[in-house]
C-alpha atoms as a PDB file:
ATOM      1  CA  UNK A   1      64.170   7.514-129.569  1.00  0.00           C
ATOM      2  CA  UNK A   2      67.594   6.810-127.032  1.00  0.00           C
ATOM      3  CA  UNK A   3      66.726   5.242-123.786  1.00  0.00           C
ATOM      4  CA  UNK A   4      68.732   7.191-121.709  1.00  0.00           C
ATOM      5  CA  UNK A   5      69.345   5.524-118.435  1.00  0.00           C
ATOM      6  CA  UNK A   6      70.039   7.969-115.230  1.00  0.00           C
ATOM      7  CA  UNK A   7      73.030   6.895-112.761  1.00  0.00           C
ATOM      8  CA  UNK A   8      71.672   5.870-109.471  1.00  0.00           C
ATOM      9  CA  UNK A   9      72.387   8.294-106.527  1.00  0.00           C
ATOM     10  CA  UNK A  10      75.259   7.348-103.904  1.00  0.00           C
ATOM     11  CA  UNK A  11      72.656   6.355-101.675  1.00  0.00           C
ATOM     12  CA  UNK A  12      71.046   4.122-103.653  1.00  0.00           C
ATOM     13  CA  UNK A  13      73.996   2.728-104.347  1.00  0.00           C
ATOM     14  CA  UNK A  14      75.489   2.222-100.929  1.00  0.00           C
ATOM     15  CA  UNK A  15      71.934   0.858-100.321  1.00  0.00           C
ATOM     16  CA  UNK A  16      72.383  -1.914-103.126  1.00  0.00           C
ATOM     17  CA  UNK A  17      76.057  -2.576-101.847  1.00  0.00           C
ATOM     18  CA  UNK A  18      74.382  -3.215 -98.415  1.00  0.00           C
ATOM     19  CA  UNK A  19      71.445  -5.602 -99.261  1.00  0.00           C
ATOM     20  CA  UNK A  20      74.209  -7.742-101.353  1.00  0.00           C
ATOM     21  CA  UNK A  21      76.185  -7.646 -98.158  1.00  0.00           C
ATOM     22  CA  UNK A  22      73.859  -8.405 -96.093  1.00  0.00           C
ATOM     23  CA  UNK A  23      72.387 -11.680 -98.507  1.00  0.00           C
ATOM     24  CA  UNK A  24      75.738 -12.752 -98.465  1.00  0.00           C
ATOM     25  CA  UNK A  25      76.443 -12.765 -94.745  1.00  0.00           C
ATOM     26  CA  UNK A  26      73.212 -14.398 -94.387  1.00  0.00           C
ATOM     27  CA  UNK A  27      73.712 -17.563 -97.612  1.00  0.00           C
ATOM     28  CA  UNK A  28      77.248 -17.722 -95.626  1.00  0.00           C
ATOM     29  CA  UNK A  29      75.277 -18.512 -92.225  1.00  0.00           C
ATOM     30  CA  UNK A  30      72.891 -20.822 -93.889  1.00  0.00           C
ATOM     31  CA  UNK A  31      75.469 -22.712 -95.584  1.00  0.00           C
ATOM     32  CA  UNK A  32      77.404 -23.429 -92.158  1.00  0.00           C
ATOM     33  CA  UNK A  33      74.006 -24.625 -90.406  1.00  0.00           C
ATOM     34  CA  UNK A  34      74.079 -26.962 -93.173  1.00  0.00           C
ATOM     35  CA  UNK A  35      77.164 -27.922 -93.322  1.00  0.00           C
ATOM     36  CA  UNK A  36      77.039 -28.528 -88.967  1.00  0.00           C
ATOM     37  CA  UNK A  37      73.975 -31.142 -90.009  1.00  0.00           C
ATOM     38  CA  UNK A  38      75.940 -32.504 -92.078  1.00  0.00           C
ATOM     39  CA  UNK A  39      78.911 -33.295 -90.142  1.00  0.00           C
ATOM     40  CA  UNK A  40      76.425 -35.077 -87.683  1.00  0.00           C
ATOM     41  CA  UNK A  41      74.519 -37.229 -90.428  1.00  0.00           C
ATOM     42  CA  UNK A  42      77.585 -38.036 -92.690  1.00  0.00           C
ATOM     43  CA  UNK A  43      79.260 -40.763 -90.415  1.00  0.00           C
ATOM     44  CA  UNK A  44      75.882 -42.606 -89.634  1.00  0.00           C
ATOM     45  CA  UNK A  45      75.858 -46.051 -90.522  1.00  0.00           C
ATOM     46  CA  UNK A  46      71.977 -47.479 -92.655  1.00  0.00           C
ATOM     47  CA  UNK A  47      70.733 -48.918 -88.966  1.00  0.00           C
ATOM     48  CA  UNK A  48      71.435 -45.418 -87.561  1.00  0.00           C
ATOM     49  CA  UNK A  49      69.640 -43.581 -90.079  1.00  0.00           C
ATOM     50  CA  UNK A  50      66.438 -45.320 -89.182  1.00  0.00           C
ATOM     51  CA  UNK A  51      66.724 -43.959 -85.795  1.00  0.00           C
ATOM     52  CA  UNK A  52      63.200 -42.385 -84.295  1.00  0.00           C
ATOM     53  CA  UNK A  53      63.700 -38.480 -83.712  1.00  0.00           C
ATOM     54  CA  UNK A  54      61.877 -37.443 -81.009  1.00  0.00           C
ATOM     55  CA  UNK A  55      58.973 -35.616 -83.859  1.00  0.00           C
ATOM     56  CA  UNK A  56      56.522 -39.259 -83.796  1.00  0.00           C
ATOM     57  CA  UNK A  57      56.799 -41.292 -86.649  1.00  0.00           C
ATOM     58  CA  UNK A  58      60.274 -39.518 -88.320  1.00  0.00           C
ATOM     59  CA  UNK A  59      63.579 -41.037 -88.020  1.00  0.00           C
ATOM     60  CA  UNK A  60      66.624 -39.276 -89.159  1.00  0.00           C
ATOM     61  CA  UNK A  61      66.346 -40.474 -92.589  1.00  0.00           C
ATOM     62  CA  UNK A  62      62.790 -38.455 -92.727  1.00  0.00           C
ATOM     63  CA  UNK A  63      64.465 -35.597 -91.277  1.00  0.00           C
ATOM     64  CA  UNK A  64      66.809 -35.176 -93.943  1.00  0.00           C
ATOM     65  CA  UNK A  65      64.409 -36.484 -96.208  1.00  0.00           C
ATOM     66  CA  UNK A  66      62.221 -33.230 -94.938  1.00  0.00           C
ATOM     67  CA  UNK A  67      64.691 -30.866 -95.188  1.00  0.00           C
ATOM     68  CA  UNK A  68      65.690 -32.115 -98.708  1.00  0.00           C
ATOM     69  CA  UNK A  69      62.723 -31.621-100.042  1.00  0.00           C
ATOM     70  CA  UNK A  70      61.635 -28.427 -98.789  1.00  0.00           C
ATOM     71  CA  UNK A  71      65.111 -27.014-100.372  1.00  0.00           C
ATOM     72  CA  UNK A  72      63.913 -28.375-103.453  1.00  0.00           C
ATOM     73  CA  UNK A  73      60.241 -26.525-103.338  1.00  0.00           C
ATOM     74  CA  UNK A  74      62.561 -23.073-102.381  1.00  0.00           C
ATOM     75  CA  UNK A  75      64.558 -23.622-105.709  1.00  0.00           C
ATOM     76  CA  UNK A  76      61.310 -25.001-107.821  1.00  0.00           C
ATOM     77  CA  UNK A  77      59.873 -21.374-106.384  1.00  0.00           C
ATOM     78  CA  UNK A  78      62.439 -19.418-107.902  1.00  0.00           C
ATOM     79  CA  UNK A  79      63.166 -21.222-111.163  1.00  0.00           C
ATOM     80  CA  UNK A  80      59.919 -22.677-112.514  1.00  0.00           C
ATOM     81  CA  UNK A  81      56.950 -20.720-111.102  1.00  0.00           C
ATOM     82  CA  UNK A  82      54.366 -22.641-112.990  1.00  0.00           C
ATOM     83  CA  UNK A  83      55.642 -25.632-111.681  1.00  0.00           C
ATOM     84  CA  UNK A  84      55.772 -24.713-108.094  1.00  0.00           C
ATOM     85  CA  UNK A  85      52.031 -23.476-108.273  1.00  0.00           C
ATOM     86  CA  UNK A  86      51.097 -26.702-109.569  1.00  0.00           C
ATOM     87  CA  UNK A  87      53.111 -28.366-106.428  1.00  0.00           C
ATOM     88  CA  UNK A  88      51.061 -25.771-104.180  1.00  0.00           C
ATOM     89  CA  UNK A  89      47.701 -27.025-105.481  1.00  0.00           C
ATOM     90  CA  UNK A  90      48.408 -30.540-104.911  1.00  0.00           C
ATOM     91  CA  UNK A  91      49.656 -29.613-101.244  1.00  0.00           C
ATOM     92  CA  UNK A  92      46.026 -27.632-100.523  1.00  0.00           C
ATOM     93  CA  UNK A  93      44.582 -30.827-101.784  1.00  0.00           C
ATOM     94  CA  UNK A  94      46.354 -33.064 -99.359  1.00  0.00           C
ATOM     95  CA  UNK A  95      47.349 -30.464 -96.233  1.00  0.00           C
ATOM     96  CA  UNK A  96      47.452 -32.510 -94.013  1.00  0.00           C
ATOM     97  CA  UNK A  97      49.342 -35.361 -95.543  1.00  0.00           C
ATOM     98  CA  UNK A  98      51.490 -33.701 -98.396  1.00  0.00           C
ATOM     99  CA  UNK A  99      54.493 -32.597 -95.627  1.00  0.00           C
ATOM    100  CA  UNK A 100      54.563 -36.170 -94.385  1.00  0.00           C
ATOM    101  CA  UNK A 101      54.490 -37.850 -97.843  1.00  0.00           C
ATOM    102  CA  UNK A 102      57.682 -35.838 -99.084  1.00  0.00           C
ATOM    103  CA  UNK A 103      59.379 -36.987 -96.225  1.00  0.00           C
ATOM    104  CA  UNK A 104      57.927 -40.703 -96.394  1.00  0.00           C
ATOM    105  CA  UNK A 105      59.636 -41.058-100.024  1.00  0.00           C
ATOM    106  CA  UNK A 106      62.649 -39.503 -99.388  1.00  0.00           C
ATOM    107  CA  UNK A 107      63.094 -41.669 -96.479  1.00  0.00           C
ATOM    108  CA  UNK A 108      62.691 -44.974 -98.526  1.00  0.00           C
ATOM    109  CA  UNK A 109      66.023 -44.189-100.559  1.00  0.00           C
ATOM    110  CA  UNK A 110      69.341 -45.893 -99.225  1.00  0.00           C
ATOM    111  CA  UNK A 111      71.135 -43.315 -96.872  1.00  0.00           C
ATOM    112  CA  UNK A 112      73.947 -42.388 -98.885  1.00  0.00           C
ATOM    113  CA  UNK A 113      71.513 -41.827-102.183  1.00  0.00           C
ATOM    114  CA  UNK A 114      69.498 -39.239 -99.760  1.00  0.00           C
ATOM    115  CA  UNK A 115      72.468 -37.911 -98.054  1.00  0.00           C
ATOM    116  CA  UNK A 116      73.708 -37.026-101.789  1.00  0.00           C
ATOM    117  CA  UNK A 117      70.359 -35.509-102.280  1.00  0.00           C
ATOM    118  CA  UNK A 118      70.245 -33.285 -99.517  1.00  0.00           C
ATOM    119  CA  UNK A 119      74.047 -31.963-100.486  1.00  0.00           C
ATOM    120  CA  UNK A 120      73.139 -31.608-103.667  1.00  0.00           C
ATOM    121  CA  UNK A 121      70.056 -29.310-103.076  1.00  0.00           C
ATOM    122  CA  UNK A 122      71.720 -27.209-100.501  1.00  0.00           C
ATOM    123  CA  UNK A 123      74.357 -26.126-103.084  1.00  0.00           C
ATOM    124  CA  UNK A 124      71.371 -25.545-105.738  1.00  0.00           C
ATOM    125  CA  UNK A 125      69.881 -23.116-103.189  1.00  0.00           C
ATOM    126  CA  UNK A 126      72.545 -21.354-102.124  1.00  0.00           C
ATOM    127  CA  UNK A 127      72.831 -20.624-105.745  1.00  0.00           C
ATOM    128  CA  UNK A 128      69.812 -19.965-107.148  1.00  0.00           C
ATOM    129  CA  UNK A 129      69.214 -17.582-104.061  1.00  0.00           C
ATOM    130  CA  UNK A 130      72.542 -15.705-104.427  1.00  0.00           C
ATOM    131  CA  UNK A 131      71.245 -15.428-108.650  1.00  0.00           C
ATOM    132  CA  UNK A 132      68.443 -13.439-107.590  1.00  0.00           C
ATOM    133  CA  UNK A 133      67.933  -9.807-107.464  1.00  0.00           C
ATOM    134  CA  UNK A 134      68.392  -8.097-103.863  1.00  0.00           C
ATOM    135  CA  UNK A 135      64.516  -6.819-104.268  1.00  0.00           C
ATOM    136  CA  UNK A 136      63.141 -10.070-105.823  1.00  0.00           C
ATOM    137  CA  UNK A 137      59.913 -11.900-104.210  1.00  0.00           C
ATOM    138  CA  UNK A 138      59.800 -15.528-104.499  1.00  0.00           C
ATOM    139  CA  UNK A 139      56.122 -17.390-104.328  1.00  0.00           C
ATOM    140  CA  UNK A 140      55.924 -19.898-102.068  1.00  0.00           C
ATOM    141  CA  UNK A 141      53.157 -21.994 -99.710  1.00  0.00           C
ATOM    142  CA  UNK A 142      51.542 -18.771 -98.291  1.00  0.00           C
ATOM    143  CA  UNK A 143      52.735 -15.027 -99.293  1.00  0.00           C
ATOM    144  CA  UNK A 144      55.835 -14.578-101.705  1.00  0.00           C
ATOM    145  CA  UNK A 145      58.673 -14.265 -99.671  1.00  0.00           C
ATOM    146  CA  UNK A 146      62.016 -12.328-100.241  1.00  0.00           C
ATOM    147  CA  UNK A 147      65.625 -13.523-100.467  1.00  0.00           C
ATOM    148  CA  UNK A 148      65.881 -13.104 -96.917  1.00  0.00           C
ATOM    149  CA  UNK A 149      62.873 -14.313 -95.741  1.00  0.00           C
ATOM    150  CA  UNK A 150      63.314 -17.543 -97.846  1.00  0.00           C
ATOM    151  CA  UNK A 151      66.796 -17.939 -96.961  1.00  0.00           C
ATOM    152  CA  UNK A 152      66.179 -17.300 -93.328  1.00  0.00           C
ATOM    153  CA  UNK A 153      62.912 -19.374 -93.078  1.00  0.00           C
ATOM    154  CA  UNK A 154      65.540 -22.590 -94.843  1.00  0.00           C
ATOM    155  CA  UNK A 155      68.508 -21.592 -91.793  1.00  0.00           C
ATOM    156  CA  UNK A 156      65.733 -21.676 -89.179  1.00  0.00           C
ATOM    157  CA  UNK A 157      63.979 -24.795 -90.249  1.00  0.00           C
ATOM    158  CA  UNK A 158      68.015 -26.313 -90.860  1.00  0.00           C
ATOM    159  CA  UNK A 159      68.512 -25.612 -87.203  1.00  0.00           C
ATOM    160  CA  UNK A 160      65.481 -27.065 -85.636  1.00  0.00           C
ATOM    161  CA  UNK A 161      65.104 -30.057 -87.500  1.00  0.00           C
ATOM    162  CA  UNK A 162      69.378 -30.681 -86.794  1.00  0.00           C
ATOM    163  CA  UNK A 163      67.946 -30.389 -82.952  1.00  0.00           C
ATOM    164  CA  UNK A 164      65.548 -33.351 -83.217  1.00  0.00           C
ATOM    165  CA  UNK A 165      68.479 -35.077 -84.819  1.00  0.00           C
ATOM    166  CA  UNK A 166      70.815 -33.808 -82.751  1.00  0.00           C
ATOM    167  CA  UNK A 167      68.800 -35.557 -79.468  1.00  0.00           C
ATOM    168  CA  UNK A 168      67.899 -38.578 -81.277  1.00  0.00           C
ATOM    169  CA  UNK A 169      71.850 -38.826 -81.359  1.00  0.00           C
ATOM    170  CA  UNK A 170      72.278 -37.947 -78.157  1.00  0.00           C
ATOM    171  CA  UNK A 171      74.472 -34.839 -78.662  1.00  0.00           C
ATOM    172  CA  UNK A 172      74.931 -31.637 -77.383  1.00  0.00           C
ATOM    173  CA  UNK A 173      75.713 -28.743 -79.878  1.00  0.00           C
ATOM    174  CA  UNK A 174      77.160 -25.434 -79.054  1.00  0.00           C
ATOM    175  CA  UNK A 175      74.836 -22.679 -79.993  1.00  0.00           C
ATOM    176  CA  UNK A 176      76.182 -20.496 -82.352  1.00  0.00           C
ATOM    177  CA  UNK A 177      76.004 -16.415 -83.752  1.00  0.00           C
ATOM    178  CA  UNK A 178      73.760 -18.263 -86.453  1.00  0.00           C
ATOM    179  CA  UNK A 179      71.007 -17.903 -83.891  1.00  0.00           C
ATOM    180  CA  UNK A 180      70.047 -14.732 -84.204  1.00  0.00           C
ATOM    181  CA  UNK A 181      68.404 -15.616 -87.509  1.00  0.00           C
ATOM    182  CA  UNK A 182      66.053 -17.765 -85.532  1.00  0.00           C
ATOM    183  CA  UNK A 183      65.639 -15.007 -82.878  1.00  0.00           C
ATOM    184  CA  UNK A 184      64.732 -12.593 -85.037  1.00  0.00           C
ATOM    185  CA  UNK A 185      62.322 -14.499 -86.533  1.00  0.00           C
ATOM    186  CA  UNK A 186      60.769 -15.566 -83.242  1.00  0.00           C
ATOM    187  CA  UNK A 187      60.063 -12.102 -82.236  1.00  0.00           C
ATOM    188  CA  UNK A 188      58.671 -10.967 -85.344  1.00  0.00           C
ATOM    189  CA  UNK A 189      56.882 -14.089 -85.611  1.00  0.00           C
ATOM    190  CA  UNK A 190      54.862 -12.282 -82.287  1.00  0.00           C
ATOM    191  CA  UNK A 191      51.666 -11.032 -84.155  1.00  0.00           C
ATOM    192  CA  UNK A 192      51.316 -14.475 -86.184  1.00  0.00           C
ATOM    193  CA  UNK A 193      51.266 -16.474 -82.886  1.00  0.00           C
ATOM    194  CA  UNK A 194      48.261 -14.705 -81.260  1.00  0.00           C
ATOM    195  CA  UNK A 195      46.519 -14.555 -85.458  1.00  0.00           C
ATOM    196  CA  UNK A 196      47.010 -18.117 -85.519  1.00  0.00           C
ATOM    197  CA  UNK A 197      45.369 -19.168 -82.307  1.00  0.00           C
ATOM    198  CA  UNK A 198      42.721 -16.831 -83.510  1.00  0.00           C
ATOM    199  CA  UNK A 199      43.790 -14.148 -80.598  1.00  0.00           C
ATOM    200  CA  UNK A 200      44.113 -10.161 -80.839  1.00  0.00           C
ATOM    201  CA  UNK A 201      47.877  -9.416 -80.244  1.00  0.00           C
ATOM    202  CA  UNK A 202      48.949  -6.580 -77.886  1.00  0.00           C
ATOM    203  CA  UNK A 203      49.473  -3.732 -79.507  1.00  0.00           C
ATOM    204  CA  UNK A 204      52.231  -2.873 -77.005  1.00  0.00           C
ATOM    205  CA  UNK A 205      55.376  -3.888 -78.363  1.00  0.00           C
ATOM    206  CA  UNK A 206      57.458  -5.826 -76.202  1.00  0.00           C
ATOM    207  CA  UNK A 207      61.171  -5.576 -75.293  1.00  0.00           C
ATOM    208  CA  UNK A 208      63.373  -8.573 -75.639  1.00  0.00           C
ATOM    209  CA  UNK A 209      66.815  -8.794 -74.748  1.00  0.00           C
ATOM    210  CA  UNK A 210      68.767 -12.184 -75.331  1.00  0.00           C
ATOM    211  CA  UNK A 211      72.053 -12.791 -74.334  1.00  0.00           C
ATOM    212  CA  UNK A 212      74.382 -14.361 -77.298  1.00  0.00           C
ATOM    213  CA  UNK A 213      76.785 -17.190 -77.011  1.00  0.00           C
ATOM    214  CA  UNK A 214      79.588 -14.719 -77.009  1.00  0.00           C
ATOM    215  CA  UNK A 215      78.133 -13.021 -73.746  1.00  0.00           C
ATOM    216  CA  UNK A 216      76.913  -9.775 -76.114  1.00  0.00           C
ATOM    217  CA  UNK A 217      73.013  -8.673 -75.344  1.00  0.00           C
ATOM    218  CA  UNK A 218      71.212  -9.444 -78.353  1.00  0.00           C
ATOM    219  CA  UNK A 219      67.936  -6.796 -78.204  1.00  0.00           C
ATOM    220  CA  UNK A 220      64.766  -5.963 -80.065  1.00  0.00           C
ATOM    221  CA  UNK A 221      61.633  -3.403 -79.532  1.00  0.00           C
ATOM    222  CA  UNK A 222      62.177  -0.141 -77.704  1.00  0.00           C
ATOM    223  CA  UNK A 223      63.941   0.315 -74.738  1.00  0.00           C
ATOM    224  CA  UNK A 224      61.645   2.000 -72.709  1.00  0.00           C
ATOM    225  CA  UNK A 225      58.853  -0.664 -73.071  1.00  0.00           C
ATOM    226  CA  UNK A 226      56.878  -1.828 -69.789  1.00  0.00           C
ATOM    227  CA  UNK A 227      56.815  -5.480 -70.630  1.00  0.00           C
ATOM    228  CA  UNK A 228      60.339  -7.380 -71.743  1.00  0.00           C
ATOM    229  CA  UNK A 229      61.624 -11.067 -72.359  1.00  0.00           C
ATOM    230  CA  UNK A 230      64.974 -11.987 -71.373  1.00  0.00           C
ATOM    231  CA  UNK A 231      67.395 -14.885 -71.262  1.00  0.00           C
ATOM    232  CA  UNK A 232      69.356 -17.174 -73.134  1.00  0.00           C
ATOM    233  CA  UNK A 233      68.908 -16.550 -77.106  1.00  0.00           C
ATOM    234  CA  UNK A 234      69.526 -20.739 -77.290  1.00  0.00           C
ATOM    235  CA  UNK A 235      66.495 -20.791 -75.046  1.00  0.00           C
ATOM    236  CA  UNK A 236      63.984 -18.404 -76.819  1.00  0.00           C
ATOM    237  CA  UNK A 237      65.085 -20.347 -79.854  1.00  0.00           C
ATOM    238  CA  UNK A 238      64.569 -23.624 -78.543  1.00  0.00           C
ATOM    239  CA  UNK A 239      60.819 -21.971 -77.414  1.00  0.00           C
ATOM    240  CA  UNK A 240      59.846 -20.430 -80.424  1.00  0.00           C
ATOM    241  CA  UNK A 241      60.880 -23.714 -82.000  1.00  0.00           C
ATOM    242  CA  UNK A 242      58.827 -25.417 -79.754  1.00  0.00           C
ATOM    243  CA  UNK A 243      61.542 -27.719 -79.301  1.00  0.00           C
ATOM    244  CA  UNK A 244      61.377 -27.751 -75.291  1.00  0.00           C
ATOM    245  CA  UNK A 245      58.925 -26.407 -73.474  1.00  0.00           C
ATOM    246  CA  UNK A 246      58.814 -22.930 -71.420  1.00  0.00           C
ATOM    247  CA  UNK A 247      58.886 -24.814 -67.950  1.00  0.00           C
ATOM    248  CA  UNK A 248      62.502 -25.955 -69.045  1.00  0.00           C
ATOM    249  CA  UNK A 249      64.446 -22.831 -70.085  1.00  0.00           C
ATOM    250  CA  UNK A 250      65.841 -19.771 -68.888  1.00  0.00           C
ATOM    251  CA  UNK A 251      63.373 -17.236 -70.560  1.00  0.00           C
ATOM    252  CA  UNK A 252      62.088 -15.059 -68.709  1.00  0.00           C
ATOM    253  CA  UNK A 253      58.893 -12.310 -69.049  1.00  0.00           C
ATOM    254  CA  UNK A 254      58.253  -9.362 -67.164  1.00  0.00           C
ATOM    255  CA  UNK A 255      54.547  -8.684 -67.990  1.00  0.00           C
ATOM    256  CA  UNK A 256      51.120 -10.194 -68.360  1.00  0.00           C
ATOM    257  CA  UNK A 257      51.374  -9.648 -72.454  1.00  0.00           C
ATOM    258  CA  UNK A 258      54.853 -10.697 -72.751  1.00  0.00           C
ATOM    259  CA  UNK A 259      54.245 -14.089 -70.248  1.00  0.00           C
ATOM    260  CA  UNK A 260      51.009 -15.079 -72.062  1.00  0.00           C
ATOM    261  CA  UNK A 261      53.385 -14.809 -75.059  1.00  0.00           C
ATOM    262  CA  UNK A 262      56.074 -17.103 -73.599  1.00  0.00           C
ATOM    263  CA  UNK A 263      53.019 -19.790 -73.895  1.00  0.00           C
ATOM    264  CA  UNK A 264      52.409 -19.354 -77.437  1.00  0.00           C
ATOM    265  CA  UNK A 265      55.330 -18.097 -79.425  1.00  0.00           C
ATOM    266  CA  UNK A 266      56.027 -19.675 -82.619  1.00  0.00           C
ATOM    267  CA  UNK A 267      58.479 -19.139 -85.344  1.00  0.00           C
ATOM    268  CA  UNK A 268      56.801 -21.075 -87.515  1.00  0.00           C
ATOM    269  CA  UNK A 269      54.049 -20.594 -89.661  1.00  0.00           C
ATOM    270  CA  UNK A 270      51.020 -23.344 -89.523  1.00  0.00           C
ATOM    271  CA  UNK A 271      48.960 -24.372 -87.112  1.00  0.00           C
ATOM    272  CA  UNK A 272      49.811 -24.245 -83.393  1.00  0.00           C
ATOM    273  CA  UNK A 273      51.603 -27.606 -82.258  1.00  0.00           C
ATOM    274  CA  UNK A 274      50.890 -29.468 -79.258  1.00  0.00           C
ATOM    275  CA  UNK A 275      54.602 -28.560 -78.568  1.00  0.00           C
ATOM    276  CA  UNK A 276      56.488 -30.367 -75.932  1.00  0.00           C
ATOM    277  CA  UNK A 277      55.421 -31.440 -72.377  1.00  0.00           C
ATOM    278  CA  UNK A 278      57.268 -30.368 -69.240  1.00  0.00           C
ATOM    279  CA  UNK A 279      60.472 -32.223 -67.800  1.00  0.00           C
ATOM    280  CA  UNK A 280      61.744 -33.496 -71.421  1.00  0.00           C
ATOM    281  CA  UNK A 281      64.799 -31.124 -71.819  1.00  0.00           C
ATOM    282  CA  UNK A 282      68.182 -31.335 -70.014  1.00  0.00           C
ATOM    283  CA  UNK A 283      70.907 -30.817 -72.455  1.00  0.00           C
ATOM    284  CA  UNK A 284      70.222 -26.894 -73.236  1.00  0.00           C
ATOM    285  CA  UNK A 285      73.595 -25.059 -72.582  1.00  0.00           C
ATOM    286  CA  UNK A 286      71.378 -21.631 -71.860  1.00  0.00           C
ATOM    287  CA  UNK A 287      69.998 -22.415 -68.830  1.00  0.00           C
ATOM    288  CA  UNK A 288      69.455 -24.478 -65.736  1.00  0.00           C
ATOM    289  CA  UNK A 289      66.010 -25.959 -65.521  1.00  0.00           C
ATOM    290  CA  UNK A 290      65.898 -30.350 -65.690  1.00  0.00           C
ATOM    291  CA  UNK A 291      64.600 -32.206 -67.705  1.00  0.00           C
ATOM    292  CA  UNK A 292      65.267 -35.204 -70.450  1.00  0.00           C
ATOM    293  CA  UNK A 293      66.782 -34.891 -73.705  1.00  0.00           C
ATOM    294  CA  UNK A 294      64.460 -37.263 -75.527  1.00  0.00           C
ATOM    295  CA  UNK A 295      62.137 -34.288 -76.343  1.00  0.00           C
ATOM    296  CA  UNK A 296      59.081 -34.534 -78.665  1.00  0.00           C
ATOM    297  CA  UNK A 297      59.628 -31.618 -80.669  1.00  0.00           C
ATOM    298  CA  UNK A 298      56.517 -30.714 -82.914  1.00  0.00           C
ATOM    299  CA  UNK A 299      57.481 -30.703 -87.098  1.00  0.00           C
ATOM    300  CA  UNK A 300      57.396 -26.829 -87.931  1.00  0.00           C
ATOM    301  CA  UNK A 301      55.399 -26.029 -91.380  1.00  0.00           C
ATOM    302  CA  UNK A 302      57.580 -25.869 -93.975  1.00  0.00           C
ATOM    303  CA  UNK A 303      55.184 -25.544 -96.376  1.00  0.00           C
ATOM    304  CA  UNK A 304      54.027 -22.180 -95.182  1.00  0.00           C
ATOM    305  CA  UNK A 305      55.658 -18.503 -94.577  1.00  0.00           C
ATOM    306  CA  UNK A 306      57.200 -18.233 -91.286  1.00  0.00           C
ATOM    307  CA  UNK A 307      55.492 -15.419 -89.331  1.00  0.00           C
ATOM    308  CA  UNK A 308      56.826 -12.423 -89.044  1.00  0.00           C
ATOM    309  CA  UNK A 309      59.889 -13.194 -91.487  1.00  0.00           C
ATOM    310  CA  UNK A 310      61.382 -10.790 -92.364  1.00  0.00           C
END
């Protein structure tokens, strides 16, 4: 008996062309985000790298530490799936402590043995993610995830943990196209934010239309729909985040639904946060509400699927 193996259609294969394109547009963003961290981390000297982030009890050294390991779990996930279950059971067993412990140890090491750590996983990800098949599902803390998901979910969390860091240093960094990564998974993060505050979500769908560093409209949901969100896409990512508070930034709802979701929206999976108080952010470039820059940013889940990912 031959095997005989049928050519795929033209569609099919302009399809497969696109998804490659499209996973390596998005390893190309997620490499930059990393690589912006790292420009801000690399000249610190040991004292600075025990500087307190604005998340209680992390200084940048357990930032880094964080992020570190959580690139670690993402390649464990797609290499050695035994092995990553195993690491899943002991984080149920400890869920409350296991996301703090990774980022105790990693902490302890000298700065530039942690800094090489970090560098060194980022590379590992960005290859074993490019290695894997456009269609193929990777397990993780809560449903498997694809290549997208998993490599969005690790540009997100890059970002918002570089913005803790970024106002423990006291700098200002210029938003970026890279954002719409984190957008994107803010708004489809919608539904998750009402499930995990055990709420019904609308089942009106919102539109949202974010304006882009570049001054291009950035929009989502159908046109036509009777409640919207608009503003700054730094802003809505800085909300959804929950790395400054509503009260603070230039997002605006038109809508019961849509401003009841302006309280809650999360990009993250997890929990609901305490988030941030009002009055502790200044430094957005979006838009023109004061504030202070020492935030208290709540520590996203990175053990868990972002909502909504796509």
């Amino acid at each position: 008996m031959f095997l005989v193996t049928l050519p795929l259609s033209l569609d099919e294969t302009r399809r497969r062309e696109r998804r490659v394109s499209e996973t390596e547009a998005l390893l190309g963003d997620l490499r930059a985000e990393g690589d912006e961290l790292d420009g801000l981390v690399a000249g610190l000297g040991g004292a600075e790298w025990r500087t307190p982030t604005p998340a209680p009890g992390w200084t940048i050294a357990h930032q880094i530490a964080h992020l570190a390991w959580t690139d670690e779990r993402a390649v464990q996930a797609a290499e050695d799936a035994q092995g990553f279950a195993d690491e899943v059971r002991r984080a149920w067993a400890a869920p409350d402590a296991f996301v703090d412990e990774g980022a105790e140890r990693g902490a302890a090491a000298p700065p530039e043995v942690l800094l090489g750590r970090w560098r060194e996983g980022r590379e590992r990800l960005l290859r074993t993610l490019a290695a894997q098949p456009p269609r193929a599902r990777l397990p993780w803390y809560g449903p498997p995830m694809s290549v997208m998901s998993m490599a969005t979910a690790r540009l997100m969390e890059t970002w918002a943990h570089g913005q803790d860091i970024a106002d423990a240093l006291g700098v200002r960094r210029a938003p970026t196209a890279r954002l719409r990564h984190v957008a994107r998974i803010g708004v489809r993060a919608r539904g998750y934010a009402y499930a995990a505050r055990g709420m019904e979500p609308p089942a009106e769908e919102f539109r949202v239309e974010l304006t882009a560093p570049d001054g291009e409209v950035w929009t989502y949901g159908p046109e036509d729909a009777g409640q919207r969100v608009t503003g700054p896409v730094l802003d809505f990512c800085l909300l959804v985040t929950q790395r400054a508070h509503r009260d603070d930034l230039a997002v605006r709802a038109e809508g019961p639904d849509a401003d009841r979701w302006l309280d809650i929206a999360q990009a993250f999976a997890g929990p609901p946060g305490k988030g941030r108080a009002p009055g502790q952010w200044t430094e957005h470039t979006g838009g023109d509400a004061p504030g202070d820059t020492t935030t208290a940013p709540q520590r996203d889940e990175p053990g868990h699927r972002p909502g909504g990912a796509p």
